[in-house]
N, C-alpha and C. Protein backbone atom coordinates (compact mmCIF):
# COMPACT_ATOMS: atom_id res chain seq x y z
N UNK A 1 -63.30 26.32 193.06
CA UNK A 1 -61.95 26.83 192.88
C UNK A 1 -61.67 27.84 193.97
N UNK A 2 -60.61 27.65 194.54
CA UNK A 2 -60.27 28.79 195.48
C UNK A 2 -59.73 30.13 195.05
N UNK A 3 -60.18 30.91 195.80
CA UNK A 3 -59.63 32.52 195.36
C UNK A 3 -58.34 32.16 195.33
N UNK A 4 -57.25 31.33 195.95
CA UNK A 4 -55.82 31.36 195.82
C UNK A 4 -55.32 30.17 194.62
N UNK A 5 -56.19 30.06 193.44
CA UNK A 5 -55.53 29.21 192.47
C UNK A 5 -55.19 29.99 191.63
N UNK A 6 -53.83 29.39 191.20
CA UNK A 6 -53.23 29.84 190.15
C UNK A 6 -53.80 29.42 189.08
N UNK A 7 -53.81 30.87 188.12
CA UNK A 7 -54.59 30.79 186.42
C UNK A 7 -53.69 29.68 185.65
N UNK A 8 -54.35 29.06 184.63
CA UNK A 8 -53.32 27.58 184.40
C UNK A 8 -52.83 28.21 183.42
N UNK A 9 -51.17 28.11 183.35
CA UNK A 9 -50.52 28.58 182.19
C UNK A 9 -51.02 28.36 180.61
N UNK A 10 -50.08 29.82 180.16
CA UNK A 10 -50.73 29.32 178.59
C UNK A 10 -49.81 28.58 177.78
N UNK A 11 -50.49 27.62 177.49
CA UNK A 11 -49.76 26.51 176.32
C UNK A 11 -49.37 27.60 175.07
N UNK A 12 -48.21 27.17 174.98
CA UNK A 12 -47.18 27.69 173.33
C UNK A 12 -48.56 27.42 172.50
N UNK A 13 -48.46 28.25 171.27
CA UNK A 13 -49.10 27.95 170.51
C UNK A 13 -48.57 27.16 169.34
N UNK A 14 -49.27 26.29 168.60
CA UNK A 14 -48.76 25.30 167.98
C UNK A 14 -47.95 25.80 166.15
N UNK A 15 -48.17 27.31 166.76
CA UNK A 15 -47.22 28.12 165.33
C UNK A 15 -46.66 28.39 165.47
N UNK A 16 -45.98 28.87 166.55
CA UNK A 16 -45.36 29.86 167.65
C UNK A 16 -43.79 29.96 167.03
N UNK A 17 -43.58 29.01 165.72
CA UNK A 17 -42.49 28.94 165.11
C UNK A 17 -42.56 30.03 163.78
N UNK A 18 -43.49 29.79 163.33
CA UNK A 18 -44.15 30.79 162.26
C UNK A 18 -43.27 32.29 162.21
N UNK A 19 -43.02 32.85 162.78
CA UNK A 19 -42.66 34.17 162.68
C UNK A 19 -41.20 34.32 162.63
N UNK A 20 -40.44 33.16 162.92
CA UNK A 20 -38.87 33.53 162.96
C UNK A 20 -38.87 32.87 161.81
N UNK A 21 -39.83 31.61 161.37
CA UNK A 21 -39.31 30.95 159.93
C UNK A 21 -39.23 32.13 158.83
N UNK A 22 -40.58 32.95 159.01
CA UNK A 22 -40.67 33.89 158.36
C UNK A 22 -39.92 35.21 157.81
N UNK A 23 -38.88 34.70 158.66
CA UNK A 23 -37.53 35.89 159.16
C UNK A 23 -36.31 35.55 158.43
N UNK A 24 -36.63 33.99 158.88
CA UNK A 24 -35.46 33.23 157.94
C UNK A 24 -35.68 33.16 156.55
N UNK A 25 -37.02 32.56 156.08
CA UNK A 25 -37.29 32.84 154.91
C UNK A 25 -36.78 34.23 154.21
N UNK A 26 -37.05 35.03 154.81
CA UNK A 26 -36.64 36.69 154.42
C UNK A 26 -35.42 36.61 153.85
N UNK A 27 -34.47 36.03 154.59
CA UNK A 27 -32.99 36.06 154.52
C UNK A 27 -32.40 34.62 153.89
N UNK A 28 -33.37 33.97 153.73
CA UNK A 28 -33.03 33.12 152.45
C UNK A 28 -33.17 33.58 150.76
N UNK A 29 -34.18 34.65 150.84
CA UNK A 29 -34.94 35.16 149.37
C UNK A 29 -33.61 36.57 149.02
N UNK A 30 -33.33 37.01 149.95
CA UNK A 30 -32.49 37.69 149.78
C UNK A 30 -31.57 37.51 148.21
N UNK A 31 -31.06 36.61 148.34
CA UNK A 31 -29.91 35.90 146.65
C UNK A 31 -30.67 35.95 146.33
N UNK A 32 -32.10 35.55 145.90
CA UNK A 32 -32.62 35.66 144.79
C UNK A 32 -33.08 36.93 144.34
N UNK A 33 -33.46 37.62 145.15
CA UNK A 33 -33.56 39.21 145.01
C UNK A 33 -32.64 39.56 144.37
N UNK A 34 -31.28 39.13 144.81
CA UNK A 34 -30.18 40.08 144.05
C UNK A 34 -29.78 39.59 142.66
N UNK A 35 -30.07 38.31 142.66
CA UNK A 35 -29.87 37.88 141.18
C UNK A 35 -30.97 38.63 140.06
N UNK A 36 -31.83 38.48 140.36
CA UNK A 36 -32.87 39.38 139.64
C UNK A 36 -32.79 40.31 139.54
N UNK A 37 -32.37 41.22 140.29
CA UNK A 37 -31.61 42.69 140.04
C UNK A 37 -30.00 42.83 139.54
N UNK A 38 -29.57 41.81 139.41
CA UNK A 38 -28.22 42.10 138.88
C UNK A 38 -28.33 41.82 137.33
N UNK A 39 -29.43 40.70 136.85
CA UNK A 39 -30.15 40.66 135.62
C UNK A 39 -31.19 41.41 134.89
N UNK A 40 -31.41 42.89 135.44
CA UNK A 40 -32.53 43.16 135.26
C UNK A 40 -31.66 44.28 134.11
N UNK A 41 -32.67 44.80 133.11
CA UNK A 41 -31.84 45.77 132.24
C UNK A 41 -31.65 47.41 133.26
N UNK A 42 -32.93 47.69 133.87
CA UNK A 42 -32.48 48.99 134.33
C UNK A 42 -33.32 50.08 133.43
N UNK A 43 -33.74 51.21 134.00
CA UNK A 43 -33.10 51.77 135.08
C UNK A 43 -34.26 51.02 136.26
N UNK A 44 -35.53 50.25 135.90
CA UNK A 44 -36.58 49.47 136.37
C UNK A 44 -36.64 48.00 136.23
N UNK A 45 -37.27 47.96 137.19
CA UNK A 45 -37.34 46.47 136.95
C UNK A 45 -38.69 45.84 137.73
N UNK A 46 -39.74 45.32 136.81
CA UNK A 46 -41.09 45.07 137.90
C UNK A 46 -40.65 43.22 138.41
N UNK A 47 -39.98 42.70 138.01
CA UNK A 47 -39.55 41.52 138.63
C UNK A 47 -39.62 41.74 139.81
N UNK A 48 -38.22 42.77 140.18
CA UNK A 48 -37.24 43.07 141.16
C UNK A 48 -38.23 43.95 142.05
N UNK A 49 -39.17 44.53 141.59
CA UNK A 49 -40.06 45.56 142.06
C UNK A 49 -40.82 44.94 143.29
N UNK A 50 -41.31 43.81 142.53
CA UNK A 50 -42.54 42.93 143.08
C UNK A 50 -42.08 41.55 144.19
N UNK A 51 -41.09 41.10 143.29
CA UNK A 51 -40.47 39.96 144.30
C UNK A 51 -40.12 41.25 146.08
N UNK A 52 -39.10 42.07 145.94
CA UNK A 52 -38.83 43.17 146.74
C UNK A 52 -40.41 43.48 147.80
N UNK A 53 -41.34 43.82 147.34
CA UNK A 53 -42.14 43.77 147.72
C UNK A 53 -43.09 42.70 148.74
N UNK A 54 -43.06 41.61 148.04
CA UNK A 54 -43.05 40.24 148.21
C UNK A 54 -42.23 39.94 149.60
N UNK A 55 -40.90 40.00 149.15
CA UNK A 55 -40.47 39.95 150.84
C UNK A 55 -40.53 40.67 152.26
N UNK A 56 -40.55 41.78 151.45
CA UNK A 56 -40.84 42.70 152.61
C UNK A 56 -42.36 43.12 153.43
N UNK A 57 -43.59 42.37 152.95
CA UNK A 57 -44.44 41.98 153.49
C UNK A 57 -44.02 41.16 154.65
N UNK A 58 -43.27 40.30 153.94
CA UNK A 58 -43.22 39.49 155.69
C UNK A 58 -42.59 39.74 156.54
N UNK A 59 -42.13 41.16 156.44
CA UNK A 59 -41.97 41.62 157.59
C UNK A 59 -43.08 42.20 158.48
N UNK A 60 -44.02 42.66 157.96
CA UNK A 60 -45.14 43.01 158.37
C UNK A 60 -46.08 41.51 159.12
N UNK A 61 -45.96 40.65 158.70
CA UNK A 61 -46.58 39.38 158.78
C UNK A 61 -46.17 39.06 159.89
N UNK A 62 -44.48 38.91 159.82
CA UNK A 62 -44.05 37.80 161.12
C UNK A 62 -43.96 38.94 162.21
N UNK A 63 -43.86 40.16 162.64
CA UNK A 63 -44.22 40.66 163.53
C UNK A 63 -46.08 40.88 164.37
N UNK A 64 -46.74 40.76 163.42
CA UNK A 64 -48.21 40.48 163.61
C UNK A 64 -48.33 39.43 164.64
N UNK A 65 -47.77 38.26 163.67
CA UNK A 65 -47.79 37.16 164.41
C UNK A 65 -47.23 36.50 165.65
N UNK A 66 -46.00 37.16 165.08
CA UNK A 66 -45.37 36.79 166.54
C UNK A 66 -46.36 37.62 167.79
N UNK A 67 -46.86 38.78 167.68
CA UNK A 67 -47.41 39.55 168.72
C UNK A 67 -48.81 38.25 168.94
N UNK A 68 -49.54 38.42 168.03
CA UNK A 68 -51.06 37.47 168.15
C UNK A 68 -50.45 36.23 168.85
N UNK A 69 -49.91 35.22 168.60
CA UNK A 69 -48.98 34.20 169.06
C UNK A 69 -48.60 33.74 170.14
N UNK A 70 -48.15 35.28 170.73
CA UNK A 70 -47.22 35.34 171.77
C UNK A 70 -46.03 34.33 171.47
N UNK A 71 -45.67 34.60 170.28
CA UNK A 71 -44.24 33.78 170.09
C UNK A 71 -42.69 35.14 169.93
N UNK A 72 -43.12 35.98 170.60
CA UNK A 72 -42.08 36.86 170.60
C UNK A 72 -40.67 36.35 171.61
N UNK A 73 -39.74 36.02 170.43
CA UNK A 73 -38.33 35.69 171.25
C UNK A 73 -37.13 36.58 170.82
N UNK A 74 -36.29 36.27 171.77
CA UNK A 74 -34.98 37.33 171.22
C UNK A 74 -33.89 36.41 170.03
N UNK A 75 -34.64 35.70 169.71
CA UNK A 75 -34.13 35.41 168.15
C UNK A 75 -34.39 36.77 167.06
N UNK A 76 -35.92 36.47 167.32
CA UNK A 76 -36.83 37.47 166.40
C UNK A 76 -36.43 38.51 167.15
N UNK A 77 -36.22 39.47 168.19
CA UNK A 77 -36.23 40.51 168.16
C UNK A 77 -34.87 40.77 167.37
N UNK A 78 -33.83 40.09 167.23
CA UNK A 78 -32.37 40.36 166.76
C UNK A 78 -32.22 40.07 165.00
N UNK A 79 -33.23 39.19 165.12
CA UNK A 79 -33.24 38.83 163.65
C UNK A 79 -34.17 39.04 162.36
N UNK A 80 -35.15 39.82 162.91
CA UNK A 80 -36.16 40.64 162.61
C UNK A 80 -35.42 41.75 161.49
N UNK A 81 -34.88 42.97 163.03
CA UNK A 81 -34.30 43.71 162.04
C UNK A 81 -33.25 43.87 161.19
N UNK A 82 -32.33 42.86 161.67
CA UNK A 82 -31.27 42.56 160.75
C UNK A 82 -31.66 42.44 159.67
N UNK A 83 -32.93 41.32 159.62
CA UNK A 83 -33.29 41.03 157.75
C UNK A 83 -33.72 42.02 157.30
N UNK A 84 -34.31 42.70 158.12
CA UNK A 84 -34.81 44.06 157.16
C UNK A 84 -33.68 44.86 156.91
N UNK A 85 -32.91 45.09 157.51
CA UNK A 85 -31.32 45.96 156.82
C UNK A 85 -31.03 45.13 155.97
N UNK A 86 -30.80 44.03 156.22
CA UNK A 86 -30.22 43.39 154.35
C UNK A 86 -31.52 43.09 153.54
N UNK A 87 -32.44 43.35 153.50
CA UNK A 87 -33.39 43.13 152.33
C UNK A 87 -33.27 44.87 152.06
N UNK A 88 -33.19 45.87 152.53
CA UNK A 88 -32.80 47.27 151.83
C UNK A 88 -31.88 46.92 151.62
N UNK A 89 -30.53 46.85 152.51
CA UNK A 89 -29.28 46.97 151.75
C UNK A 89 -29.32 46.44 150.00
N UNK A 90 -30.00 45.63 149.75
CA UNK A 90 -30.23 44.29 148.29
C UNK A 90 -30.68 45.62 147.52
N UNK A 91 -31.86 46.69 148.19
CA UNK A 91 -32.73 46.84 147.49
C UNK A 91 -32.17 47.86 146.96
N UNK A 92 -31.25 49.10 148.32
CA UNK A 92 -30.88 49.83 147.59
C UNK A 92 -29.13 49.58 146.38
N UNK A 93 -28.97 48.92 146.69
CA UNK A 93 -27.51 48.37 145.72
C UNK A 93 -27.92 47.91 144.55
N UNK A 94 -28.97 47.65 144.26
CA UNK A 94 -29.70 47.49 142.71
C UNK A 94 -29.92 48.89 142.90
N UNK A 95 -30.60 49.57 143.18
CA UNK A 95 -31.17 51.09 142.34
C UNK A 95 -30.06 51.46 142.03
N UNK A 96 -29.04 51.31 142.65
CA UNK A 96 -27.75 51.66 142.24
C UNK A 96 -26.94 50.98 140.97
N UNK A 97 -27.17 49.82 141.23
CA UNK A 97 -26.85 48.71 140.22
C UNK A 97 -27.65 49.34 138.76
N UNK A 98 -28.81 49.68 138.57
CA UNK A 98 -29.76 49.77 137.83
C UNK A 98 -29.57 51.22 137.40
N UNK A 99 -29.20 52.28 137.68
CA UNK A 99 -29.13 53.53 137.95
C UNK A 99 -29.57 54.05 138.02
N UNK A 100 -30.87 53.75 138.87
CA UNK A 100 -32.66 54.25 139.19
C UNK A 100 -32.21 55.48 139.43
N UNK A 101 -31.66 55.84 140.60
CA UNK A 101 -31.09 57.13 140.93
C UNK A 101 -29.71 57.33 141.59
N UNK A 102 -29.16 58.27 141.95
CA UNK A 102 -28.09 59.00 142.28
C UNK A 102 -27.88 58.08 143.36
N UNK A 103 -26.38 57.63 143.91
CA UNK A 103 -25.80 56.73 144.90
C UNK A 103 -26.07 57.40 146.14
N UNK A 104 -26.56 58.85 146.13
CA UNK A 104 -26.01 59.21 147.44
C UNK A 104 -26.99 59.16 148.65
N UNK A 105 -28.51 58.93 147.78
CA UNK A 105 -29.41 58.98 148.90
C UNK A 105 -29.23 57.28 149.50
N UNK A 106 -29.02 56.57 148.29
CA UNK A 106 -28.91 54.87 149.11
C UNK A 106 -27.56 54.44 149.91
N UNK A 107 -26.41 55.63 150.06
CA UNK A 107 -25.38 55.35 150.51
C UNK A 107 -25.54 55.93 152.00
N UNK A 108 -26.55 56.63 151.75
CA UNK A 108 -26.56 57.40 153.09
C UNK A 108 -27.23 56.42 153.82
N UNK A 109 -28.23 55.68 153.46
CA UNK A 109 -29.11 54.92 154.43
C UNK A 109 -28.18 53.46 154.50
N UNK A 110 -27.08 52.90 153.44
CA UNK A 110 -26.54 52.08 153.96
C UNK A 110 -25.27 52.19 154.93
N UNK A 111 -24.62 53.29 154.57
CA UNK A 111 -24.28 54.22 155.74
C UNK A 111 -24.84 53.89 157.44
N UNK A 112 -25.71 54.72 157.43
CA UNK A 112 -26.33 54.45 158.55
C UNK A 112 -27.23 53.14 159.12
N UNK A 113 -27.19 52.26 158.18
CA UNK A 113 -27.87 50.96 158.63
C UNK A 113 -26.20 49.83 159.66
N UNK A 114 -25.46 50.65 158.45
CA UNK A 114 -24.35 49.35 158.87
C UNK A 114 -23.62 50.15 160.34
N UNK A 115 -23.79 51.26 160.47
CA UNK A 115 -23.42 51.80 162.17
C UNK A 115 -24.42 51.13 163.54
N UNK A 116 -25.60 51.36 162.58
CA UNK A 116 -26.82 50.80 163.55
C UNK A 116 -26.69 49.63 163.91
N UNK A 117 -26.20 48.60 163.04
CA UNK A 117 -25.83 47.24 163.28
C UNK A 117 -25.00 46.82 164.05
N UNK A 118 -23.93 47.46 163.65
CA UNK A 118 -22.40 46.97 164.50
C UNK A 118 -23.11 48.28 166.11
N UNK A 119 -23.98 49.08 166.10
CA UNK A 119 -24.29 49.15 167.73
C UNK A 119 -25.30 48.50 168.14
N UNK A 120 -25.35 48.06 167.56
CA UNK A 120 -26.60 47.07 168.36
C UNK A 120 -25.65 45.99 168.56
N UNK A 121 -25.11 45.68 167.75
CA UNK A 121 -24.35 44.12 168.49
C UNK A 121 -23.20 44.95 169.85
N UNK A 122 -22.44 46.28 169.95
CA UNK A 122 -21.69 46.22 170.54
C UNK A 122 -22.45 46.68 172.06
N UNK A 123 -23.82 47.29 171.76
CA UNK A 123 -24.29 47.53 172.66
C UNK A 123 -24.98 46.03 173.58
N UNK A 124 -25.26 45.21 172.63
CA UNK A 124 -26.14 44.04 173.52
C UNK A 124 -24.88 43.36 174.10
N UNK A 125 -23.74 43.36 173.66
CA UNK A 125 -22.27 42.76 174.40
C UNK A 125 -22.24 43.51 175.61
N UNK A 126 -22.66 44.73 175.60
CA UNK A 126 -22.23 45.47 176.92
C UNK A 126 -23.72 45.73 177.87
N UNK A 127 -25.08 44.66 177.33
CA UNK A 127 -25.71 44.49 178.03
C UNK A 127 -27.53 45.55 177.72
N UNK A 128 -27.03 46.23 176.89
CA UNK A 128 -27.70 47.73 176.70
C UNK A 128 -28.63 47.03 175.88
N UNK A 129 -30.54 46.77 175.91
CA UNK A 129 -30.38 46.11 174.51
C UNK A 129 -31.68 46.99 174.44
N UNK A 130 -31.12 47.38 172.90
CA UNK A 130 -31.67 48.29 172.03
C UNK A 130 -33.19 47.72 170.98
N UNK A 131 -34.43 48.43 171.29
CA UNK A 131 -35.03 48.07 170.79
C UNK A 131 -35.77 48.83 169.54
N UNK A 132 -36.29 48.16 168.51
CA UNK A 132 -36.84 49.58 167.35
C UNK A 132 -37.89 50.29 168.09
N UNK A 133 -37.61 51.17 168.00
CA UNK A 133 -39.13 52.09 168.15
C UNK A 133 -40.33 52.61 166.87
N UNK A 134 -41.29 52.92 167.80
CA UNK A 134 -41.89 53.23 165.99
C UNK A 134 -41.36 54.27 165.41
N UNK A 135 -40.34 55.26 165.92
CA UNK A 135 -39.67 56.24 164.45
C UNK A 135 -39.30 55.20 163.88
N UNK A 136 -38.47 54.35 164.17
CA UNK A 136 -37.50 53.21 163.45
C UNK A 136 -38.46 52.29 162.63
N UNK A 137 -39.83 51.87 163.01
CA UNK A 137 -40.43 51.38 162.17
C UNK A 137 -41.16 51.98 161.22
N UNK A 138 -41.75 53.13 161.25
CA UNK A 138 -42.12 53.94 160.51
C UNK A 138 -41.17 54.37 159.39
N UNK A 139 -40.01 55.11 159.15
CA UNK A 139 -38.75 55.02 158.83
C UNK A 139 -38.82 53.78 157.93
N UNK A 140 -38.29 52.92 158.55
CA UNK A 140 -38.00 51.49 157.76
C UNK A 140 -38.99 51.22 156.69
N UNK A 141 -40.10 51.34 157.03
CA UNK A 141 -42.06 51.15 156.45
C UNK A 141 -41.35 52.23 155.18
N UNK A 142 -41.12 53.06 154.94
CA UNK A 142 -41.09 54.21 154.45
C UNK A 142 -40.27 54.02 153.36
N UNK A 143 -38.64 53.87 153.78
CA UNK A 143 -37.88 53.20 153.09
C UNK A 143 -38.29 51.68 151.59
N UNK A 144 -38.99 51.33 152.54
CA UNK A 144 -39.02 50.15 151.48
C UNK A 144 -39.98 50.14 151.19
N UNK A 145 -41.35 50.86 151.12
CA UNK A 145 -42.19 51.09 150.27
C UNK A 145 -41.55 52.38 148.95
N UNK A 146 -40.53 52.83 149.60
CA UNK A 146 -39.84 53.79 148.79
C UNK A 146 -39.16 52.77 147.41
N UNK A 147 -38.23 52.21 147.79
CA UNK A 147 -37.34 51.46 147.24
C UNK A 147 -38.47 50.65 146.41
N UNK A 148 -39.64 49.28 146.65
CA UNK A 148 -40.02 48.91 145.82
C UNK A 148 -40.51 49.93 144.55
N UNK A 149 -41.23 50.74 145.35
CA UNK A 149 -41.60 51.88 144.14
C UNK A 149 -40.65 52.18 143.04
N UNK A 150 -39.42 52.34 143.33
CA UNK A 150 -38.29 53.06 142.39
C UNK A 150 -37.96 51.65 141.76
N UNK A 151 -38.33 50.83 142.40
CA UNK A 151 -37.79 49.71 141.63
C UNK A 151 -38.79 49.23 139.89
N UNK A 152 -40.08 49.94 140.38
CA UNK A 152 -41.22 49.69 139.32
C UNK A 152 -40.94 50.56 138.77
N UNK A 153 -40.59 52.22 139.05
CA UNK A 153 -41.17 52.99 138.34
C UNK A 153 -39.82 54.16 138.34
N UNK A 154 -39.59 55.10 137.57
CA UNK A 154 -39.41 56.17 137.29
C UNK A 154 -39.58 57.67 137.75
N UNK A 155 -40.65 57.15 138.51
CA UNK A 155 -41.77 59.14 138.27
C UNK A 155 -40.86 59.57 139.34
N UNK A 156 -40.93 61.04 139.19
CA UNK A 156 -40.69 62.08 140.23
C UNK A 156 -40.93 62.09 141.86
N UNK A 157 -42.17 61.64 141.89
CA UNK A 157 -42.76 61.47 143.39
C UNK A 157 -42.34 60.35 143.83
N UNK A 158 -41.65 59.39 143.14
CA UNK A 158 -41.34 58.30 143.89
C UNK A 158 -40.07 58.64 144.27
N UNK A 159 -39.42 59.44 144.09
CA UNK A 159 -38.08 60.11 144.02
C UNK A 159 -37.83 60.95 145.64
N UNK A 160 -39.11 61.37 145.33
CA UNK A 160 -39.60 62.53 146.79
C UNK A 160 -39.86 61.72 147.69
N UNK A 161 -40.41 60.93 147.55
CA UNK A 161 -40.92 59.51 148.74
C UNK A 161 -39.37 59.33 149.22
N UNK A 162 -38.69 58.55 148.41
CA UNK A 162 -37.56 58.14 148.78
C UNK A 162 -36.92 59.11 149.35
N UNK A 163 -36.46 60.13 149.38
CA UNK A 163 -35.30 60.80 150.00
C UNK A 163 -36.22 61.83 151.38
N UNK A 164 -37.63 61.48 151.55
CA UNK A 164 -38.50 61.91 152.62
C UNK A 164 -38.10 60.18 153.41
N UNK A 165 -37.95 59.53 152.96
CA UNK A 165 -37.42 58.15 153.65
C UNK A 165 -36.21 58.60 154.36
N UNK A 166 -35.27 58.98 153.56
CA UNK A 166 -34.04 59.04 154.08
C UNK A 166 -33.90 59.92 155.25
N UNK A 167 -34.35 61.47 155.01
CA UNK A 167 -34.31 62.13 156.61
C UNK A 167 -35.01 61.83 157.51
N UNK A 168 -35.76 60.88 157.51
CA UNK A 168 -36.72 60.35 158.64
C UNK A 168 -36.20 59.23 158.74
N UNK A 169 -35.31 58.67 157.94
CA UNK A 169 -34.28 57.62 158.80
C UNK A 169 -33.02 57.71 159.23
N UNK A 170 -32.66 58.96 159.03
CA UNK A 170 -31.90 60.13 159.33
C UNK A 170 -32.00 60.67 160.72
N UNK A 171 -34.08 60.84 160.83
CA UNK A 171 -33.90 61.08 162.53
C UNK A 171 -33.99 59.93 163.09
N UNK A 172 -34.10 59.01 162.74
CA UNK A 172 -34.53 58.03 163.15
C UNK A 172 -33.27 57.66 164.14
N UNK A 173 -32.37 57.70 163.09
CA UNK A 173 -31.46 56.95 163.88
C UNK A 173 -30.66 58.23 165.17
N UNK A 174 -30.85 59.21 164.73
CA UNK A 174 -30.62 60.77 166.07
C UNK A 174 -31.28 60.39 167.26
N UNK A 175 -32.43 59.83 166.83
CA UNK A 175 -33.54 59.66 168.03
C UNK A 175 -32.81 58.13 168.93
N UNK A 176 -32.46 57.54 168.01
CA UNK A 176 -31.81 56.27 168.85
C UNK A 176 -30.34 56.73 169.09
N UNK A 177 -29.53 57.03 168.72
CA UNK A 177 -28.22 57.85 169.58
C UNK A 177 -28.66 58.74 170.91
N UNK A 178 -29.88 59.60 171.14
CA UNK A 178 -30.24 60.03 172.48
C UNK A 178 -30.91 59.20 172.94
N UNK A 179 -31.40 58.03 172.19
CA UNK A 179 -31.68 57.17 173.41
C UNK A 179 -30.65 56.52 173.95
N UNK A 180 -29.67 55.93 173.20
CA UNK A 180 -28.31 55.25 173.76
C UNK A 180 -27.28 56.44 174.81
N UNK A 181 -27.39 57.56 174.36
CA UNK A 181 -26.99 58.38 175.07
C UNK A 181 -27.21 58.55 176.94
N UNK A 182 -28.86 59.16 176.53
CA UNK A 182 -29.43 58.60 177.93
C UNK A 182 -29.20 57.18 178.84
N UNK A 183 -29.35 56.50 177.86
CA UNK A 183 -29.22 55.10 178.92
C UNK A 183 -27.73 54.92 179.05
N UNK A 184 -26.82 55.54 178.61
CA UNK A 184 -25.47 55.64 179.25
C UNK A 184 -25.04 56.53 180.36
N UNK A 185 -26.04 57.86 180.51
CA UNK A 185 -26.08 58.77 181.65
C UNK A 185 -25.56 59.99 180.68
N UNK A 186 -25.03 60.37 179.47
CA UNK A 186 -24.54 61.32 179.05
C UNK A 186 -25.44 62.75 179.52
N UNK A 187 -24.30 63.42 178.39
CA UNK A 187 -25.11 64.68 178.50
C UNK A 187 -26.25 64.65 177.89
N UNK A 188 -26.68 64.20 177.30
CA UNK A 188 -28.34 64.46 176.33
C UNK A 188 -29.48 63.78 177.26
N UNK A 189 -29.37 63.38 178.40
CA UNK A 189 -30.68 62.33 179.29
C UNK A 189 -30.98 63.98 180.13
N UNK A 190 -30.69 65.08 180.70
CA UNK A 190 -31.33 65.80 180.84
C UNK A 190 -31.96 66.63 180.17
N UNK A 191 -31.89 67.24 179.08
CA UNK A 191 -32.80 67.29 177.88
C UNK A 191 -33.63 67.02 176.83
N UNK A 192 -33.76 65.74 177.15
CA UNK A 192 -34.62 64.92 176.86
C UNK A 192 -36.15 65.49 176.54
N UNK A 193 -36.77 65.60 175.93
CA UNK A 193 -38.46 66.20 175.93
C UNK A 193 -39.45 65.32 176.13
């Protein structure tokens, strides 16, 4: 072999579909999530707890995979987190539905999910494309280990979990406004840390 051969490309892998089905799946289970929580008596529900749970593993899954894979596409990067905003959005509109707790901590995070959304689409129109970072995944991780919890249970600390979710998705999303900031040239890209 000569020092000037090219390494032979890598063949797709024969799953390489695996991780967006997994995405889709997400956002197919969705209705059923909500039917189960719109049937559930309240203020708990381990159905709703566990199915909730259930889906939101695969979010953990199809990002794994897609990385191991190398099946990372900008389907999945766009459609990734979308499903995860509507599998919370489901999750927190039952606690609400259910009257696990007070509207205001799940209004705040649907609040701020549905701004995040409509900028990410207005930003990738204008070319800018916005990616999660790990505050944003951490955050998110946080959130919906929050939410299944409240969905099983009652206690106090799951209470504290949850609304320690919320200001850390709170900065979460501060931290992505100075990043959109910066990459527009504003005032916040020289203060940056």
């Amino acid at each position: 072999m000569s020092e000037h051969a090219q390494p032979a490309a890598r063949r797709p892998h024969p799953l390489r579909w695996l991780p967006n089905a997994l995405t889709v799946g997400r956002l197919l289970a969705l209705p059923l999530l909500a039917w189960v929580l719109v049937a559930a008596g309240g203020p708990t529900s381990a159905a709703a707890a566990w199915l909730f749970a259930g889906i939101a593993i695969t979010d953990f899954i199809d990002g794994k995979l897609a990385r191991v894979l190398h099946a990372e596409t900008t389907f999945g990067r766009l459609a990734d987190p979308f499903a995860d905003r509507m599998l919370v959005a489901v999750g927190l509109v039952g606690l609400i539905l259910l009257h696990r707790m007070h509207p205001a901590g799940p209004l705040i995070i649907l609040g701020r999910d549905a701004v995040a959304v409509g900028a990410v689409v207005a930003f990738r129109k204008s070319g800018l494309d916005l990616r999660v970072d790990m505050l944003g995944k951490v955050s998110s991780s946080l959130v919906m280990v929050a939410i299944a919890l409240a969905l099983l249970s009652d206690a106090n600390w799951i209470d504290a979990l949850f609304w320690a979710g919320v200001v850390l998705s709170l900065v979460a999303f501060a931290n992505y406004a100075r990043t959109v900031r910066a990459a527009l040239g504003g005032p916040d890209a020289s203060t940056r840390a």
